[in-house]
PDB file of N, CA and C in Angstrom:
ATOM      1  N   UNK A   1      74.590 118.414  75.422  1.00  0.00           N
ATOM      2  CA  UNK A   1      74.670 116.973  75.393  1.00  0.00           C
ATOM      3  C   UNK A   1      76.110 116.498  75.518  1.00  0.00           C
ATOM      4  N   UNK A   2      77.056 116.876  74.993  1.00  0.00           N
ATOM      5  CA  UNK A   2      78.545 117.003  74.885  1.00  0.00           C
ATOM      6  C   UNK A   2      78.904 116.755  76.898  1.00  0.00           C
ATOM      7  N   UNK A   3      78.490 117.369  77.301  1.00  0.00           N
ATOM      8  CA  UNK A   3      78.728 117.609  78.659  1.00  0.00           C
ATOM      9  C   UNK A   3      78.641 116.178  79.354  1.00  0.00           C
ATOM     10  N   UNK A   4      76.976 115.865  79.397  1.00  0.00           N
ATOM     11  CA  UNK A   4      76.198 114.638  79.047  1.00  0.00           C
ATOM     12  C   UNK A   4      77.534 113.319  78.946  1.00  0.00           C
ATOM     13  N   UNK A   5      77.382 113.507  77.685  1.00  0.00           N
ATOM     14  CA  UNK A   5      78.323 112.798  77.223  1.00  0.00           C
ATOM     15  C   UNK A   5      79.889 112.272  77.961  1.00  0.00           C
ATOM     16  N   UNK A   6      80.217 113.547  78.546  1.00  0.00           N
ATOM     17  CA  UNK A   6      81.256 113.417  78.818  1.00  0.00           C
ATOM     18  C   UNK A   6      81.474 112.287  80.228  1.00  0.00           C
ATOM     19  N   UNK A   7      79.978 112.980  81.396  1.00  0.00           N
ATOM     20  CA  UNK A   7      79.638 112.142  82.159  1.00  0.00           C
ATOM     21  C   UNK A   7      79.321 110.964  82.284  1.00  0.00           C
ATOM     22  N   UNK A   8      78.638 110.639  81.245  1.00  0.00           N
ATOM     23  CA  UNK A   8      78.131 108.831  80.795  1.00  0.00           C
ATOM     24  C   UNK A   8      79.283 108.332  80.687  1.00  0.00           C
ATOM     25  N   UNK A   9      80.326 108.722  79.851  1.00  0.00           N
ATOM     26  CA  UNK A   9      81.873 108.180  79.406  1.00  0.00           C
ATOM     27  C   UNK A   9      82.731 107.865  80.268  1.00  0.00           C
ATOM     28  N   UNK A  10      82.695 108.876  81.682  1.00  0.00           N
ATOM     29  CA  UNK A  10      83.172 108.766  82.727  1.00  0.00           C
ATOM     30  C   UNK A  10      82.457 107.855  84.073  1.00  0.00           C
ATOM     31  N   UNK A  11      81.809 107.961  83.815  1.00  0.00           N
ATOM     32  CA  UNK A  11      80.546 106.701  84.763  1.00  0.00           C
ATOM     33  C   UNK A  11      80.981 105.493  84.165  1.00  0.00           C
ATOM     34  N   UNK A  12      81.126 104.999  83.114  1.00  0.00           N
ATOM     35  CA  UNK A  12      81.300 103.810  82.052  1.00  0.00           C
ATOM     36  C   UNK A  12      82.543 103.810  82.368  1.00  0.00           C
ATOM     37  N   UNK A  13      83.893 104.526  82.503  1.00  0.00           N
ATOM     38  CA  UNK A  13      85.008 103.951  82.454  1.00  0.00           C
ATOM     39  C   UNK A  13      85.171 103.225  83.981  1.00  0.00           C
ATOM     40  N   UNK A  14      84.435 104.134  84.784  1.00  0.00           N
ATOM     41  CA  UNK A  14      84.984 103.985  87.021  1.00  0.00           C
ATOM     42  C   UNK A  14      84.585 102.237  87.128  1.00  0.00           C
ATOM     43  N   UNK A  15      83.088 102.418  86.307  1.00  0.00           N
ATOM     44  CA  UNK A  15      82.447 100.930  86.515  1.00  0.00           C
ATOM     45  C   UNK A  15      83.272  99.918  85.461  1.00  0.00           C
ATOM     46  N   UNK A  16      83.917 100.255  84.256  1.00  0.00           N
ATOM     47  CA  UNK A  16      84.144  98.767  83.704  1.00  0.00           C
ATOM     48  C   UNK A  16      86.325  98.627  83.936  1.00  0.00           C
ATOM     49  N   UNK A  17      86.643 100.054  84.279  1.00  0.00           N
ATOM     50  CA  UNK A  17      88.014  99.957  84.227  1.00  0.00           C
ATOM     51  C   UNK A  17      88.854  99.171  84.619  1.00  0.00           C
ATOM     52  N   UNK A  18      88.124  98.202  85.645  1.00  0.00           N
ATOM     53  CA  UNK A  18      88.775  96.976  86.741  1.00  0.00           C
ATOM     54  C   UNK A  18      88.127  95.376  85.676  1.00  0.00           C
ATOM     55  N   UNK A  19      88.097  95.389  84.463  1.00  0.00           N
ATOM     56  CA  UNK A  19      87.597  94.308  83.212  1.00  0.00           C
ATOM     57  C   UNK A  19      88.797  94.047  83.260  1.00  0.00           C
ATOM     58  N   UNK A  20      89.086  92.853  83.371  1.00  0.00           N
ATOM     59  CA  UNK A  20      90.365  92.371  82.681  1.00  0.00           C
ATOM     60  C   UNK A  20      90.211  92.377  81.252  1.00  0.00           C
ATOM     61  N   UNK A  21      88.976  92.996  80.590  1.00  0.00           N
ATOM     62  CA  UNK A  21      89.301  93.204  79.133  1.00  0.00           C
ATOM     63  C   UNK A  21      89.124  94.726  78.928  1.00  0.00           C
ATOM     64  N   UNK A  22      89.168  95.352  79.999  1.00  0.00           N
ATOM     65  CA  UNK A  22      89.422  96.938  79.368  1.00  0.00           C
ATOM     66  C   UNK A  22      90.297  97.409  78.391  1.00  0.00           C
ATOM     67  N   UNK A  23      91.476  96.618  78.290  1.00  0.00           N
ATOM     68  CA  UNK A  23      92.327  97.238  77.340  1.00  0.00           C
ATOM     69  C   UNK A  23      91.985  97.054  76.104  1.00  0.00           C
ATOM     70  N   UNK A  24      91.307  96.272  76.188  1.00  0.00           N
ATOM     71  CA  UNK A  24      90.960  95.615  74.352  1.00  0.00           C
ATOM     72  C   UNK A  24      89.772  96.052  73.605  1.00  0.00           C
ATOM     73  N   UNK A  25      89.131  97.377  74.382  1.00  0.00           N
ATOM     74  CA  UNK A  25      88.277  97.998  73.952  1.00  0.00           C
ATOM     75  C   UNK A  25      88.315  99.470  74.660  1.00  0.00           C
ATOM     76  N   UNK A  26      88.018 100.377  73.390  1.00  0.00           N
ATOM     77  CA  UNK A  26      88.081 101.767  73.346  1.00  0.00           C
ATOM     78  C   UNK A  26      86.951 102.263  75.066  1.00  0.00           C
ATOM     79  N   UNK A  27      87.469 103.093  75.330  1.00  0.00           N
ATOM     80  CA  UNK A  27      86.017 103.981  76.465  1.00  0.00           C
ATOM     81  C   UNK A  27      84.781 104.177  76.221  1.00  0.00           C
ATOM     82  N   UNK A  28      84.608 104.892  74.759  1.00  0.00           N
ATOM     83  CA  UNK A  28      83.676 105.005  73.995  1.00  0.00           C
ATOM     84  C   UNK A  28      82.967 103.592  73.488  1.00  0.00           C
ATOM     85  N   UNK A  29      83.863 102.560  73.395  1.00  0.00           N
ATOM     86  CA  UNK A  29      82.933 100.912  73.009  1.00  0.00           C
ATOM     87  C   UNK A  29      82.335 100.503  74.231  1.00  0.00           C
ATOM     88  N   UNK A  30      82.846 100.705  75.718  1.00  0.00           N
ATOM     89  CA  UNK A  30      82.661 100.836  76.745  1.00  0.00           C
ATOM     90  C   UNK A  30      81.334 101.383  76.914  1.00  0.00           C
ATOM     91  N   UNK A  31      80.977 102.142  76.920  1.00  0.00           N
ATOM     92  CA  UNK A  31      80.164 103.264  77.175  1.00  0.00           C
ATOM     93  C   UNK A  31      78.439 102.825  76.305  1.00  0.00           C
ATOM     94  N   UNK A  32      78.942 102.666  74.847  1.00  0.00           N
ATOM     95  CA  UNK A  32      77.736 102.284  74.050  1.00  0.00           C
ATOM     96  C   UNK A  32      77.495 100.603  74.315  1.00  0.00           C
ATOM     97  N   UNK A  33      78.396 100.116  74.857  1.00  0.00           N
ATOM     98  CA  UNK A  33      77.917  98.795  75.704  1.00  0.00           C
ATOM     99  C   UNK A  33      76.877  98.779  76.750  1.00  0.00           C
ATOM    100  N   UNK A  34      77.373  99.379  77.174  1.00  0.00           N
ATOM    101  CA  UNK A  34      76.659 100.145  78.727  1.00  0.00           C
ATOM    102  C   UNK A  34      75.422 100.345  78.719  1.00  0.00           C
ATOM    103  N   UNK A  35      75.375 101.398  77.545  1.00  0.00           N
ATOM    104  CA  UNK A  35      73.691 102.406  77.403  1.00  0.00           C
ATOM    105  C   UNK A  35      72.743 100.976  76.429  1.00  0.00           C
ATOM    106  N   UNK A  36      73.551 100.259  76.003  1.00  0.00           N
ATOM    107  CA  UNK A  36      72.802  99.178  75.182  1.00  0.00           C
ATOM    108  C   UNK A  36      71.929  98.388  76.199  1.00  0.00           C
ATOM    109  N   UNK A  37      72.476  97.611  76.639  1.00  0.00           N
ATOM    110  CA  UNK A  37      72.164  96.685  78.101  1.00  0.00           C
ATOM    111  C   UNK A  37      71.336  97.657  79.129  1.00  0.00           C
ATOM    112  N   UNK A  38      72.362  99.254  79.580  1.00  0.00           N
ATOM    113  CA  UNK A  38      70.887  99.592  79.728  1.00  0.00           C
ATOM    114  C   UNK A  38      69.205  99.959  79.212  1.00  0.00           C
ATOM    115  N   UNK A  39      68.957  99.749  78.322  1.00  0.00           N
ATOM    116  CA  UNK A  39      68.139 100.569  77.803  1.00  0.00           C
ATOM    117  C   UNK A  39      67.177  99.036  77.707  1.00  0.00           C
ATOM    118  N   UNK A  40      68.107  98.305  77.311  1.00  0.00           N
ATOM    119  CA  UNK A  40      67.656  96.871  77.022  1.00  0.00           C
ATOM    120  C   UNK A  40      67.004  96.079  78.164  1.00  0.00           C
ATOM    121  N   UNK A  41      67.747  96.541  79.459  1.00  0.00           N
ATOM    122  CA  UNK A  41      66.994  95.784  80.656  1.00  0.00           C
ATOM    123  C   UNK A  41      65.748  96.843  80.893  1.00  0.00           C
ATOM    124  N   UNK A  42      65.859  98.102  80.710  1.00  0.00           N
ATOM    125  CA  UNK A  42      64.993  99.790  81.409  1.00  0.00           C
ATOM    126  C   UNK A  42      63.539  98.929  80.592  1.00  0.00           C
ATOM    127  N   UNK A  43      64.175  98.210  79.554  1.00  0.00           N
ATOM    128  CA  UNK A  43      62.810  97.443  78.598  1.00  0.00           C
ATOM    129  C   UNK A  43      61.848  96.215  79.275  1.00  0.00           C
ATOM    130  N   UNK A  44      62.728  95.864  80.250  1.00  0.00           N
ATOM    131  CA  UNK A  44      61.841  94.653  80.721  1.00  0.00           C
ATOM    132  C   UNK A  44      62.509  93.429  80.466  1.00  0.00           C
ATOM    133  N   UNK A  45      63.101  93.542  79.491  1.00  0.00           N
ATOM    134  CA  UNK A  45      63.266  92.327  78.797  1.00  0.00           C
ATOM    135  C   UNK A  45      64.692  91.794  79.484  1.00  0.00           C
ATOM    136  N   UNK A  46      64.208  90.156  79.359  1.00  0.00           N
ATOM    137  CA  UNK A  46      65.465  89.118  79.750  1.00  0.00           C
ATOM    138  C   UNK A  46      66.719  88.831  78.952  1.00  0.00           C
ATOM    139  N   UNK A  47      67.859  88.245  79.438  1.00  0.00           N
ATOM    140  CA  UNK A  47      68.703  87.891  78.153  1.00  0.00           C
ATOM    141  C   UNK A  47      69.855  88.853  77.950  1.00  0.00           C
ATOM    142  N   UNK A  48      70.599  88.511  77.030  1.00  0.00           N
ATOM    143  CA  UNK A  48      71.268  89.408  75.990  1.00  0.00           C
ATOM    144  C   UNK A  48      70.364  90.124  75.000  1.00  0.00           C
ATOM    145  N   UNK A  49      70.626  91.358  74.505  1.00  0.00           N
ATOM    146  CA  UNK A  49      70.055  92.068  73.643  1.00  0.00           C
ATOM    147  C   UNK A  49      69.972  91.697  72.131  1.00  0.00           C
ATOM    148  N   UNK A  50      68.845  92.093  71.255  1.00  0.00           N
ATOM    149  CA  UNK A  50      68.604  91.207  70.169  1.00  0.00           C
ATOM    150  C   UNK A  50      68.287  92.151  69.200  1.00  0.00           C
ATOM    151  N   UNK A  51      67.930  92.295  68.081  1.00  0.00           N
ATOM    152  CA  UNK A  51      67.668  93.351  67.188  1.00  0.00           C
ATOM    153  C   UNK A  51      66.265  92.996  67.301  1.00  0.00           C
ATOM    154  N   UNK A  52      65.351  94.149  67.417  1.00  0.00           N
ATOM    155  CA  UNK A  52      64.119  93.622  67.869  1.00  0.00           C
ATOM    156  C   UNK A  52      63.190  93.973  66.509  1.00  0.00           C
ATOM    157  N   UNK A  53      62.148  93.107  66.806  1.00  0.00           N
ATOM    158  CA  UNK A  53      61.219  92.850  65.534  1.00  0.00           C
ATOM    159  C   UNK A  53      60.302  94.289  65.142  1.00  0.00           C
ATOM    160  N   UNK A  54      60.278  95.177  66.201  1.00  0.00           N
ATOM    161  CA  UNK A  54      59.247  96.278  66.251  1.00  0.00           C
ATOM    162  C   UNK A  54      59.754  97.275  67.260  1.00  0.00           C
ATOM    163  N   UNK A  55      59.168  98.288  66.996  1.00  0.00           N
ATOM    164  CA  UNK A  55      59.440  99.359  67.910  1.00  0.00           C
ATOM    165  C   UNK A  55      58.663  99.486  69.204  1.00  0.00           C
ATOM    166  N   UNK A  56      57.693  98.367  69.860  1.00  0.00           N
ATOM    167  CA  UNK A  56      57.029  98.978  70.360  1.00  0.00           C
ATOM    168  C   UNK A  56      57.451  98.582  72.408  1.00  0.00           C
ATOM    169  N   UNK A  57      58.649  98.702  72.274  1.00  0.00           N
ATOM    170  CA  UNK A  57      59.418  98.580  73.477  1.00  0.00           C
ATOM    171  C   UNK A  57      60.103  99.901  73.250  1.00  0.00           C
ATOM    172  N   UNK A  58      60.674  99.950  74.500  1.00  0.00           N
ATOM    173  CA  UNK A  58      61.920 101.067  74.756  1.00  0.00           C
ATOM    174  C   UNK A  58      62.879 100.413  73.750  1.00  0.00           C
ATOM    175  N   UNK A  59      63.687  99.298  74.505  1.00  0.00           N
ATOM    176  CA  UNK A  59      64.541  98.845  73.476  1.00  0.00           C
ATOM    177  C   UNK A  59      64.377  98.469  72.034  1.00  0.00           C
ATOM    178  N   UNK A  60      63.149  98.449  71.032  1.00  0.00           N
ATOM    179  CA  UNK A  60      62.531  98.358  70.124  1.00  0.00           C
ATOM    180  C   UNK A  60      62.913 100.093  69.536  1.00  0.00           C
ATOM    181  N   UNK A  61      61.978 100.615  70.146  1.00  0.00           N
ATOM    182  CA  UNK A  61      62.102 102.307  70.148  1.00  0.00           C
ATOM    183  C   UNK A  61      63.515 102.917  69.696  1.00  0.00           C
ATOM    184  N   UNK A  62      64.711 102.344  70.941  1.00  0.00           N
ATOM    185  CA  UNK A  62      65.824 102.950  70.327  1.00  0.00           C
ATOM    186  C   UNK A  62      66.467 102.881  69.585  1.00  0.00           C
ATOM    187  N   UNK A  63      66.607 101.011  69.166  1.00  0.00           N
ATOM    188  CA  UNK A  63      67.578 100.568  68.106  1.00  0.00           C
ATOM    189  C   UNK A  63      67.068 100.968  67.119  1.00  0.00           C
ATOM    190  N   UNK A  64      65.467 101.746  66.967  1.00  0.00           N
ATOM    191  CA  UNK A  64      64.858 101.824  65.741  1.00  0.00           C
ATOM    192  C   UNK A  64      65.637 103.456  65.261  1.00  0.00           C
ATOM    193  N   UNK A  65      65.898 103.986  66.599  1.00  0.00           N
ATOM    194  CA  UNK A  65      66.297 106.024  66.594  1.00  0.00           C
ATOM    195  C   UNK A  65      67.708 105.275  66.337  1.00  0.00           C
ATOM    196  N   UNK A  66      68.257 104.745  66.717  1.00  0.00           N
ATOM    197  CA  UNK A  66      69.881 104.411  66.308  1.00  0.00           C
ATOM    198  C   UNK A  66      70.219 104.033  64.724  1.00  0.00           C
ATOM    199  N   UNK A  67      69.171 103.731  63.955  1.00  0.00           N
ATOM    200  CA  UNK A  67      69.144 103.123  62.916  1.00  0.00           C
ATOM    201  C   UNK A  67      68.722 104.279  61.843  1.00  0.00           C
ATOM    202  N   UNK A  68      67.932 104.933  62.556  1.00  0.00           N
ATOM    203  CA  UNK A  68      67.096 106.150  61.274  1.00  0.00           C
ATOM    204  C   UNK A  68      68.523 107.522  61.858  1.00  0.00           C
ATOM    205  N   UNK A  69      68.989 107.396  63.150  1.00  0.00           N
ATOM    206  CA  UNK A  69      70.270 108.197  62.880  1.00  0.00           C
ATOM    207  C   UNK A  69      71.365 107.845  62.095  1.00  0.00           C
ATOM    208  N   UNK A  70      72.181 106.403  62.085  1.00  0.00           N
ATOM    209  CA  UNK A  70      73.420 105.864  61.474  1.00  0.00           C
ATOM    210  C   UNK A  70      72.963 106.540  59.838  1.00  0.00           C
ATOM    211  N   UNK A  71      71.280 106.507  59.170  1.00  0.00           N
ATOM    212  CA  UNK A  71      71.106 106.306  58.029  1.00  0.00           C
ATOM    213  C   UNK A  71      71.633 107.226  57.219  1.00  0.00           C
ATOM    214  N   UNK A  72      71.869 108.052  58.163  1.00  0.00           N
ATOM    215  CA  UNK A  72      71.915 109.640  57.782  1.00  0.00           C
ATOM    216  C   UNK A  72      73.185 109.722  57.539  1.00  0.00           C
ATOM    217  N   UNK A  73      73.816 109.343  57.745  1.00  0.00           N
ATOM    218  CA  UNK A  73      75.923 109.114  57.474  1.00  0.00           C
ATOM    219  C   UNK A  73      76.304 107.898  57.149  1.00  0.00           C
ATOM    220  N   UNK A  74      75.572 106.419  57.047  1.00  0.00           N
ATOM    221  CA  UNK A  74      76.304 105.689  56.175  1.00  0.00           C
ATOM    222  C   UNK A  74      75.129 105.289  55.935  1.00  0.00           C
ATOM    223  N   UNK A  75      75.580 104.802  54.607  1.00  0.00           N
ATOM    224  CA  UNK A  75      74.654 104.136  53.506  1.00  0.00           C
ATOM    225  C   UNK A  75      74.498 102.726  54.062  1.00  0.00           C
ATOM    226  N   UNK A  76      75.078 101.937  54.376  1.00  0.00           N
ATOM    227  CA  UNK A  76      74.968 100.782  54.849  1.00  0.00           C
ATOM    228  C   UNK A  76      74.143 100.587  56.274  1.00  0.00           C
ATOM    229  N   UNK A  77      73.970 101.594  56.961  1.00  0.00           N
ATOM    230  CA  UNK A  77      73.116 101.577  58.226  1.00  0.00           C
ATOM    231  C   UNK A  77      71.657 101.090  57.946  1.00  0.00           C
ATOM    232  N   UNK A  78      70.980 100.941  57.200  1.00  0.00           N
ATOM    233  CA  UNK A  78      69.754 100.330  56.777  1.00  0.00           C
ATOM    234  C   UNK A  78      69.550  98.668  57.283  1.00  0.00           C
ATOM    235  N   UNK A  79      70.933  97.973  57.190  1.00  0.00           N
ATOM    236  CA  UNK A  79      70.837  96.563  57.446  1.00  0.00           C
ATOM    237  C   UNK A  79      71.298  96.349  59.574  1.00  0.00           C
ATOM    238  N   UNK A  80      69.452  96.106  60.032  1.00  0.00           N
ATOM    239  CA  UNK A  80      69.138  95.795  61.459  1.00  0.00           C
ATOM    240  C   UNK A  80      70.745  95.091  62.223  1.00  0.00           C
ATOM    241  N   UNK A  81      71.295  94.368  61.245  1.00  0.00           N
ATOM    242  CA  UNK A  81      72.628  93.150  61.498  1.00  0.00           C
ATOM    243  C   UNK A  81      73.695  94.342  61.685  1.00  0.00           C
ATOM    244  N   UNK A  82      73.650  95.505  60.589  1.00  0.00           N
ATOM    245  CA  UNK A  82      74.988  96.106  61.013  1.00  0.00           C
ATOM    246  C   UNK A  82      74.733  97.069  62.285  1.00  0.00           C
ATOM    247  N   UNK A  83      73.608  97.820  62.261  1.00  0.00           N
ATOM    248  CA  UNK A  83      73.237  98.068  63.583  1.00  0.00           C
ATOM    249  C   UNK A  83      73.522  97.592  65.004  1.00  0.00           C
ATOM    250  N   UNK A  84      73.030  96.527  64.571  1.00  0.00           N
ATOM    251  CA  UNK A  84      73.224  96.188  66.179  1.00  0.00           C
ATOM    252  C   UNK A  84      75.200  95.366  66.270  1.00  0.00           C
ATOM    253  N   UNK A  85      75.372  95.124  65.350  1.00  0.00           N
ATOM    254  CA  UNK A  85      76.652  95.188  65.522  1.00  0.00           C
ATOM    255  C   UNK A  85      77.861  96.169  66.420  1.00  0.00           C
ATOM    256  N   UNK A  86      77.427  97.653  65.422  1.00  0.00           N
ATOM    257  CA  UNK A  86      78.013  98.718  66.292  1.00  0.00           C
ATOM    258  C   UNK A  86      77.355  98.863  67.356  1.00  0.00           C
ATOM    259  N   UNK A  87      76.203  98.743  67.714  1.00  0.00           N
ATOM    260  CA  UNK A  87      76.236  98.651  69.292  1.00  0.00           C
ATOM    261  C   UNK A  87      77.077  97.632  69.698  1.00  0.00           C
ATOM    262  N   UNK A  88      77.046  96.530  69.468  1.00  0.00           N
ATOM    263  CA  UNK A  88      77.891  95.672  70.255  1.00  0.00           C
ATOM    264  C   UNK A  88      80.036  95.912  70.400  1.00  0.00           C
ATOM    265  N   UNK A  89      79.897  96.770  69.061  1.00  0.00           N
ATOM    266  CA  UNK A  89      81.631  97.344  68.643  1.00  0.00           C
ATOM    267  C   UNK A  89      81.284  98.289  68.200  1.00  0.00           C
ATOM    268  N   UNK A  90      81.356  99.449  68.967  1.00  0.00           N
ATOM    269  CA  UNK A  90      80.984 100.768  67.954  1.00  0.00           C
ATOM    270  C   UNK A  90      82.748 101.514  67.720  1.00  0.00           C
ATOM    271  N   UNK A  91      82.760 101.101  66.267  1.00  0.00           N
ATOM    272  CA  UNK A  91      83.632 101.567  65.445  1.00  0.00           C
ATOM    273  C   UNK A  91      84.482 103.011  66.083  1.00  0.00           C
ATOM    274  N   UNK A  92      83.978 103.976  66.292  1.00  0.00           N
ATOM    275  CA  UNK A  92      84.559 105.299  66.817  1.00  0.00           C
ATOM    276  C   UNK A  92      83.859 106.192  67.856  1.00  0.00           C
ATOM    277  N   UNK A  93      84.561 106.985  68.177  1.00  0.00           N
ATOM    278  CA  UNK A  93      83.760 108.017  69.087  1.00  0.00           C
ATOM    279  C   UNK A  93      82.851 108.623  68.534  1.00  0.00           C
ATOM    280  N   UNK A  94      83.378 109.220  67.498  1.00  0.00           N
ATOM    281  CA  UNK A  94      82.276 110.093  66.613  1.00  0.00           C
ATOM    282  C   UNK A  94      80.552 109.363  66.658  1.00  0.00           C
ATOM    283  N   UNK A  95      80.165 107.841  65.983  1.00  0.00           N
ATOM    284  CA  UNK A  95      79.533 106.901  65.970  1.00  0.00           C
ATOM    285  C   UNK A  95      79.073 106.937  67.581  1.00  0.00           C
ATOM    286  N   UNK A  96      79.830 106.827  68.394  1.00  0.00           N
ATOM    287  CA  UNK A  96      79.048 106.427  70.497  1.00  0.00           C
ATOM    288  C   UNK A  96      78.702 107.766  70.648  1.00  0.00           C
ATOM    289  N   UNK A  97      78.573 109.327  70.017  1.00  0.00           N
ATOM    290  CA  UNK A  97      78.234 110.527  70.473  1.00  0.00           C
ATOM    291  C   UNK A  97      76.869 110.496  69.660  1.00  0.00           C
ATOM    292  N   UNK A  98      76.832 110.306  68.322  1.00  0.00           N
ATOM    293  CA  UNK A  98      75.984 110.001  67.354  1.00  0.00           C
ATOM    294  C   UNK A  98      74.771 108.957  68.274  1.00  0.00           C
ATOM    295  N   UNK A  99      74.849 107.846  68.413  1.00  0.00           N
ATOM    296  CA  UNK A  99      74.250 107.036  69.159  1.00  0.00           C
ATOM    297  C   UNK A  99      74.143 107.746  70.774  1.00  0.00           C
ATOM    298  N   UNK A 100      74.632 108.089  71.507  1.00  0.00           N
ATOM    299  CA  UNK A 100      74.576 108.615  72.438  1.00  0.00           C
ATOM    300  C   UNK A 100      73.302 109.863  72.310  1.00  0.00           C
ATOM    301  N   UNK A 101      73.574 110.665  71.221  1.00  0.00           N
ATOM    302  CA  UNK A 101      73.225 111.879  71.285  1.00  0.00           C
ATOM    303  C   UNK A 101      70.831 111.133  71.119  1.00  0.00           C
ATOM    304  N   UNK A 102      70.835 109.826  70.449  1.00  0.00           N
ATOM    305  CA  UNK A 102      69.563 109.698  70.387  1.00  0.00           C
ATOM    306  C   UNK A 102      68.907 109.010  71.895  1.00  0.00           C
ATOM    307  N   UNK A 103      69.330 109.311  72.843  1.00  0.00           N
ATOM    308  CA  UNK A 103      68.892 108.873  73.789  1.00  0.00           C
ATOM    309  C   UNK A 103      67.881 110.466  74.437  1.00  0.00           C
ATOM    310  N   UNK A 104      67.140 110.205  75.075  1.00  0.00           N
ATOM    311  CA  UNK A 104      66.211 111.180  76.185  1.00  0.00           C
ATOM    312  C   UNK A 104      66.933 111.363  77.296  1.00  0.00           C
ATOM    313  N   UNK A 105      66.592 112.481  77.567  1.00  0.00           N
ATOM    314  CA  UNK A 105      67.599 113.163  78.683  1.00  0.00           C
ATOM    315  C   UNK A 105      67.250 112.534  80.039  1.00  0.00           C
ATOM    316  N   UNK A 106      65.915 112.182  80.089  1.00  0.00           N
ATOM    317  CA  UNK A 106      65.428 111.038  81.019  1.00  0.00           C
ATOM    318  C   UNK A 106      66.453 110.199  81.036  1.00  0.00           C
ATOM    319  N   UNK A 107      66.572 109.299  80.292  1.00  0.00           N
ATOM    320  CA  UNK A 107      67.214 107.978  79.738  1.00  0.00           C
ATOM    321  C   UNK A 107      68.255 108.311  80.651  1.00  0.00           C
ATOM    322  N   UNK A 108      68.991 109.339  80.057  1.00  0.00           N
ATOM    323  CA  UNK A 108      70.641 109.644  80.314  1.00  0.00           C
ATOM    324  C   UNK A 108      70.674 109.741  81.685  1.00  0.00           C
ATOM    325  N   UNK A 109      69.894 110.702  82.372  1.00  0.00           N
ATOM    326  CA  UNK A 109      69.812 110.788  83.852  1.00  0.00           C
ATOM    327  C   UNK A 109      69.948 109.783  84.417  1.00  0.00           C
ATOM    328  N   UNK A 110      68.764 108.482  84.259  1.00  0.00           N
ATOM    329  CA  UNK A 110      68.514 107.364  84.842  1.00  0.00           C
ATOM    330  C   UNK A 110      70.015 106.954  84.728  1.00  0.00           C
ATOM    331  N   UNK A 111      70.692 106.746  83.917  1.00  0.00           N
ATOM    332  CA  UNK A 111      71.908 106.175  83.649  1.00  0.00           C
ATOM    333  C   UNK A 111      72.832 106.176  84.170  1.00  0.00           C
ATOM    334  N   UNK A 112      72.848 107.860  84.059  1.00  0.00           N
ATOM    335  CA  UNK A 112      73.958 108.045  85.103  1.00  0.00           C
ATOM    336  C   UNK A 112      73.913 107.949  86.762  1.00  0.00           C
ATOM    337  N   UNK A 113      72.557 107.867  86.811  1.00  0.00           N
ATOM    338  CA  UNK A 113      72.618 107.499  88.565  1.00  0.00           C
ATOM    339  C   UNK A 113      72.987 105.946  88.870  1.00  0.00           C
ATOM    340  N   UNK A 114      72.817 104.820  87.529  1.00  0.00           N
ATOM    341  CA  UNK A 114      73.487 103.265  87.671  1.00  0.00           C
ATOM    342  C   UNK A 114      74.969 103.619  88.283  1.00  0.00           C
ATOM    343  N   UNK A 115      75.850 104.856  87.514  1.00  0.00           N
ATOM    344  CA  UNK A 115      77.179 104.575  87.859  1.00  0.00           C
ATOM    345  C   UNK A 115      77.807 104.578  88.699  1.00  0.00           C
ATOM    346  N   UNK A 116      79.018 104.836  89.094  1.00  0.00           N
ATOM    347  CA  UNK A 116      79.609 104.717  90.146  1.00  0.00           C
ATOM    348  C   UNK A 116      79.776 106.208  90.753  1.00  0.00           C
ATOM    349  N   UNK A 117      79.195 106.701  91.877  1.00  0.00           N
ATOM    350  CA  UNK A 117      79.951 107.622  92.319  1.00  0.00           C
ATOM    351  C   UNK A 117      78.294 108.834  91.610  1.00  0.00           C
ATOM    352  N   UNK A 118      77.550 108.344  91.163  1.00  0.00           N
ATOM    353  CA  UNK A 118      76.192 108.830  90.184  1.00  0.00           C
ATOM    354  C   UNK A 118      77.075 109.627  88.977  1.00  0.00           C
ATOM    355  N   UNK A 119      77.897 108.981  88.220  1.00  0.00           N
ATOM    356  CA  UNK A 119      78.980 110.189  87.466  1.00  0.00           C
ATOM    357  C   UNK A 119      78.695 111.188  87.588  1.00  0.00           C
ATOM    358  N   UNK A 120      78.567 111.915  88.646  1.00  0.00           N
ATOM    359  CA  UNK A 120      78.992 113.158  88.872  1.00  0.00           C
ATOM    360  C   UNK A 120      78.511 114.146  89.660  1.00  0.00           C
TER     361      UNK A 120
END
């Protein structure tokens, strides 16, 4: 997955590096931006992304695996608000590999063929 990883990170930087706000956010905040919105549109759904009421979407599904993973290393991951927060600012790398790592290898594939160049 590490590998994975490394590719999504690099797909995420080719496509957002020309942001006039790249500098003001890490690669890795980059990246879990990315897989958010994707996963969020792969759902159907319109809009900006929302903390969703149920699991019974993709995007429902994951924020729910993002949430029963964070639980497991901080105590505070229980509250839906701080969740979807770090998706929107995810605090560290460690946290976007963590979140990264609950995605389907499906998922990831699809993903990486959005990027630029198919990362890789």
């Amino acid at each position: 997955m590490v590998c994975l990883y490394g590719l999504a990170l690099q797909g995420s930087t080719e496509k957002n590096v020309t942001s006039e706000y790249w500098n003001e956010h890490a690669p890795w905040n980059w990246l879990v931006n990315d897989l958010t919105y994707f996963v969020y549109k792969k759902s159907g759904l319109a809009g900006c992304p929302y903390i969703p009421i149920s699991n019974e979407t993709d995007w429902g599904e994951w924020f729910y695996k993002v949430s029963e993973t964070l639980k497991r290393e901080f105590y505070d991951a229980h509250k839906p608000e701080l969740i979807f927060r770090i998706l929107e600012n995810c605090p560290t790398e460690e946290v976007a590999i963590m979140i990264f790592e609950t995605l389907e290898i499906e998922t990831i594939e699809e993903f990486l063929l959005t990027c630029p160049h198919g990362a890789g």
